[in-house]
C-alpha atoms as a PDB file:
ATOM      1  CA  UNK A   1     240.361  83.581  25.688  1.00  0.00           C
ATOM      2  CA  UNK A   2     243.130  81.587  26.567  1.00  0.00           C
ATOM      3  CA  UNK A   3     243.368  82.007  30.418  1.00  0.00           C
ATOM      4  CA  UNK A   4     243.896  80.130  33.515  1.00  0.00           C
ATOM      5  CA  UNK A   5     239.750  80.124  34.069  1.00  0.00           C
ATOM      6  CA  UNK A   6     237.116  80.203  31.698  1.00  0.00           C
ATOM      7  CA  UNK A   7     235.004  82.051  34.754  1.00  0.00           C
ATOM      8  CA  UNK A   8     232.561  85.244  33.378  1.00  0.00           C
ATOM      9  CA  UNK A   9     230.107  86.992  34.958  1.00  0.00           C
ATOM     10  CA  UNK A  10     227.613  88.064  32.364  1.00  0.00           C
ATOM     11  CA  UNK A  11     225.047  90.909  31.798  1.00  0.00           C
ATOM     12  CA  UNK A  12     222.838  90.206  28.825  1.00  0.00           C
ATOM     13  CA  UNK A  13     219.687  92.050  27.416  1.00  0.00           C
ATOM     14  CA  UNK A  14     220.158  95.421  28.820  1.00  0.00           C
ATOM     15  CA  UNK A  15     218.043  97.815  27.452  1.00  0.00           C
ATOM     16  CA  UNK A  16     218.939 102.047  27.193  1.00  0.00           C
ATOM     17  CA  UNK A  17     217.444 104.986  25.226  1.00  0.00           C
ATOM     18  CA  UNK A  18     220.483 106.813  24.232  1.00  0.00           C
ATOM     19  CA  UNK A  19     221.019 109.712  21.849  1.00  0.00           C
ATOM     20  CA  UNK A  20     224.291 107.549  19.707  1.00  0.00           C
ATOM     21  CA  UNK A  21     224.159 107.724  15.997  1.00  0.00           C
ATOM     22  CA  UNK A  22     225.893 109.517  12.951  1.00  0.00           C
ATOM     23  CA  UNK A  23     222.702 110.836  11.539  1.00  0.00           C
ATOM     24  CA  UNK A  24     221.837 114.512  13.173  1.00  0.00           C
ATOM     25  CA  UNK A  25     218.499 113.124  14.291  1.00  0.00           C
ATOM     26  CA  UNK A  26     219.747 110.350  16.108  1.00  0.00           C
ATOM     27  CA  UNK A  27     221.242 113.057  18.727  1.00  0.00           C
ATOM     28  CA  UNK A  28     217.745 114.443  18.533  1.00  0.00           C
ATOM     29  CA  UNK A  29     215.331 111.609  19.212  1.00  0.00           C
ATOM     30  CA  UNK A  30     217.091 108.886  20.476  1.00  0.00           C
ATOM     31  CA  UNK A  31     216.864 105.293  20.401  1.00  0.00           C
ATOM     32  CA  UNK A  32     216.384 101.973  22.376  1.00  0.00           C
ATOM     33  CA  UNK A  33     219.797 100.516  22.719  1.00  0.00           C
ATOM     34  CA  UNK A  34     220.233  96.320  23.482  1.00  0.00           C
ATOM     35  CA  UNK A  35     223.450  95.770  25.457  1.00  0.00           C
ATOM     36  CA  UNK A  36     225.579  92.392  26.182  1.00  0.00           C
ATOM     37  CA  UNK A  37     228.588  92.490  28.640  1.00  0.00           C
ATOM     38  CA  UNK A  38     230.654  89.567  29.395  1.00  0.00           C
ATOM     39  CA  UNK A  39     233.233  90.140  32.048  1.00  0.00           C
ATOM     40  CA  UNK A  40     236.023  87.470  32.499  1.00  0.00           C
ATOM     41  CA  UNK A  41     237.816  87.039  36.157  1.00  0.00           C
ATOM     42  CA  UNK A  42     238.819  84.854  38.374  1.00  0.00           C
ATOM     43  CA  UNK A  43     235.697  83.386  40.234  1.00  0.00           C
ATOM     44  CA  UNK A  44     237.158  80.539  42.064  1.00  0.00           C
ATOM     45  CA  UNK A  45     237.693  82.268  45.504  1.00  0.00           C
ATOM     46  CA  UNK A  46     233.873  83.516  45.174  1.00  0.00           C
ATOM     47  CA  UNK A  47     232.469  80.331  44.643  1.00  0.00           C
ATOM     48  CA  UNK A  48     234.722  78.555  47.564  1.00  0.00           C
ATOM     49  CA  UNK A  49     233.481  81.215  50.564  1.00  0.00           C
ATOM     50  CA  UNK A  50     230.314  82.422  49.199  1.00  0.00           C
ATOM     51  CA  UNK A  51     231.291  85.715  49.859  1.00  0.00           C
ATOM     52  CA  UNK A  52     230.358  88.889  47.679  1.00  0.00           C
ATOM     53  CA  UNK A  53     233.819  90.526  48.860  1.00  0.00           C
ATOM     54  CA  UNK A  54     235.622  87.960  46.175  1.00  0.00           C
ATOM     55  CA  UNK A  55     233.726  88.864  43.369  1.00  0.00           C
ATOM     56  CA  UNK A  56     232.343  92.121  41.594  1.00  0.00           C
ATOM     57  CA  UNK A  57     228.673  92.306  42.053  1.00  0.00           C
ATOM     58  CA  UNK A  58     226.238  92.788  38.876  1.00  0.00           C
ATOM     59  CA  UNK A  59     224.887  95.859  40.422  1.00  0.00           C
ATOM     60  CA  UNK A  60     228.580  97.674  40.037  1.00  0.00           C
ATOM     61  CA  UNK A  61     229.236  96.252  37.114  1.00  0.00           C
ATOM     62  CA  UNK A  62     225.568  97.347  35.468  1.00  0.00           C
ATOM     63  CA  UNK A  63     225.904 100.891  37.443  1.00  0.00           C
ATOM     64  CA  UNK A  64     229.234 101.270  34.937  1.00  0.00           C
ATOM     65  CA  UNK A  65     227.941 100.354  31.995  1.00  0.00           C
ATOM     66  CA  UNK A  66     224.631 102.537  32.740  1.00  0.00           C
ATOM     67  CA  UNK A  67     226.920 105.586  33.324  1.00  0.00           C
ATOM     68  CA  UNK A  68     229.598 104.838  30.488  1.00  0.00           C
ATOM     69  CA  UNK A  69     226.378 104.939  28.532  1.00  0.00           C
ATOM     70  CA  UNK A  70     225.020 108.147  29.219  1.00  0.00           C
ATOM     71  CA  UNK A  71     228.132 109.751  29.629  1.00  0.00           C
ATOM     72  CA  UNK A  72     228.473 111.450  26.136  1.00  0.00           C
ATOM     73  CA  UNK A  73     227.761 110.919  22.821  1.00  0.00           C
ATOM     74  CA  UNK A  74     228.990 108.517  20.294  1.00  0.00           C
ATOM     75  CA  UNK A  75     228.789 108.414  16.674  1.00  0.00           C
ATOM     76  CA  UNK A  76     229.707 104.969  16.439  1.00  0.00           C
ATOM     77  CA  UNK A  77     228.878 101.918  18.303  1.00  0.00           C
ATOM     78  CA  UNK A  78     232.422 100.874  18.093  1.00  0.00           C
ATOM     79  CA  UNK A  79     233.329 104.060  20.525  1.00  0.00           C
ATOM     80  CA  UNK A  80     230.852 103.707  22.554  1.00  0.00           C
ATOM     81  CA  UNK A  81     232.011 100.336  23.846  1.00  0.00           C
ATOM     82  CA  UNK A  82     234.675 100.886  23.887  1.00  0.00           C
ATOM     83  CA  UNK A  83     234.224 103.425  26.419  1.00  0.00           C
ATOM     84  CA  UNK A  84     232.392 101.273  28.487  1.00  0.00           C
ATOM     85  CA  UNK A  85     235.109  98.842  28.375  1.00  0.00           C
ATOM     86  CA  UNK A  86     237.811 101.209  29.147  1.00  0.00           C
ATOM     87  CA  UNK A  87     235.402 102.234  32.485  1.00  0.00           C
ATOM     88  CA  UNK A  88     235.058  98.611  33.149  1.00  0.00           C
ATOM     89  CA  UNK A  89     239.194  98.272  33.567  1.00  0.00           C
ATOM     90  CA  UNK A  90     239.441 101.657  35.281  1.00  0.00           C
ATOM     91  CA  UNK A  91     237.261 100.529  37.652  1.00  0.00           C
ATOM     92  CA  UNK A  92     238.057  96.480  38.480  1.00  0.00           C
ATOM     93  CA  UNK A  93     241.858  95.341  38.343  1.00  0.00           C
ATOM     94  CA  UNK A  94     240.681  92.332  38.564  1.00  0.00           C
ATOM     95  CA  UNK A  95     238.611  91.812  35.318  1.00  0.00           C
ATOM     96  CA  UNK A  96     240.652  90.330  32.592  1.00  0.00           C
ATOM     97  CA  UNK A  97     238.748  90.601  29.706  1.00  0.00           C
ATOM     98  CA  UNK A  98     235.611  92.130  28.495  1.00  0.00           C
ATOM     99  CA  UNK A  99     233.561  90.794  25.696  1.00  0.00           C
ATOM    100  CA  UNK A 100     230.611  93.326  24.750  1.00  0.00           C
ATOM    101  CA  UNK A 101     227.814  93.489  21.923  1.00  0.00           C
ATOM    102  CA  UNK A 102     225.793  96.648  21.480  1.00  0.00           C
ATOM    103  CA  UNK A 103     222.582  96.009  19.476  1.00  0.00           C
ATOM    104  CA  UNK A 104     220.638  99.445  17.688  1.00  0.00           C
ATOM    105  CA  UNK A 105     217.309  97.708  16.754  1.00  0.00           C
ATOM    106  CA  UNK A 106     215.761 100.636  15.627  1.00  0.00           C
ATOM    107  CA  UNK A 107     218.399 102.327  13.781  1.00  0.00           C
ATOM    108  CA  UNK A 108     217.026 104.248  11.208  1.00  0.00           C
ATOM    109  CA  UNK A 109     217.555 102.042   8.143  1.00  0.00           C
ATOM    110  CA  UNK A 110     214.292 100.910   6.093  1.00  0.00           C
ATOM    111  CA  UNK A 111     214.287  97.300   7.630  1.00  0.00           C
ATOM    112  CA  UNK A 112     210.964  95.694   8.895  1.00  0.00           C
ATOM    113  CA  UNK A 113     213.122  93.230  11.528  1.00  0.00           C
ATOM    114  CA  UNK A 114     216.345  92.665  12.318  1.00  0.00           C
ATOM    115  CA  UNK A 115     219.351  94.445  14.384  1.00  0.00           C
ATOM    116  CA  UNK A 116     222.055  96.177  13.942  1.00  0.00           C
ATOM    117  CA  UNK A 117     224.967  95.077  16.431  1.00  0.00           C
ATOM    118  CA  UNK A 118     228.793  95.093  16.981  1.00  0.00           C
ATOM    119  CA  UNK A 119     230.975  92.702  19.606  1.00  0.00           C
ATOM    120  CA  UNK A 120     234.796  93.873  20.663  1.00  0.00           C
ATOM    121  CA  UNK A 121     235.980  91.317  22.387  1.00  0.00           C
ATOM    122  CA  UNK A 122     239.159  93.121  24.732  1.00  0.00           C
ATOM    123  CA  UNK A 123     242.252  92.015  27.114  1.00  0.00           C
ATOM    124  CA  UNK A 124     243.358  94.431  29.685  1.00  0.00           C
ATOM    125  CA  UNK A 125     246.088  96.284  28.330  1.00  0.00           C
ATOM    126  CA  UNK A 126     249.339  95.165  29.979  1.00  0.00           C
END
């Protein structure tokens, strides 16, 4: 990412049943939902005093995504994390980037396995 620290804190295989689609049905019945967040910051004053004060705890940062989630509807995946990204930088000045990948494994094409993902990768605006 090109930044002073390489330091991420990292939420990976979170699992929602949201109603986010383009098909009409999808707002109907819902589906299971597989969720990666990546959060770059600066960790190095957390890791010196061991205290929870110099970091963002995974509990805040999962309560945000959980929320950003079920906060409305998306057609498209691209929107949706958007959205959560855009909560994640309303909520911590101090996270630099966000990297996230939102997974529909049971989207409703004819496919016996597989996924259906996207990953935006964002800096906080300036």
């Amino acid at each position: 990412m090109n930044l002073d620290t390489d330091d991420t804190i990292i939420l990976k295989g979170l699992a929602f049943y949201g109603y986010h689609g383009v098909m009409p049905e999808e707002g109907i019945v819902g589906c299971r939902f597989s969720l990666d967040v990546t959060c770059g910051l600066d960790l190095r004053a957390a890791a010196v005093s061991d205290d929870v004060e110099q970091t963002i705890s995974y509990e805040l940062i999962f309560n945000i995504v959980r929320d950003a989630f079920a906060e409305q509807r998306f057609k498209l995946l691209e929107a949706l994390a958007q959205h959560i990204v855009d909560q994640l930088f309303a909520a911590h000045s101090n996270i630099e980037w966000v990297q996230i990948r939102v997974a529909k494994p049971e989207a409703p094409i004819p496919v016996v396995t597989g996924e259906f993902a996207i990953q935006l990768t964002r800096k906080r605006p300036e």
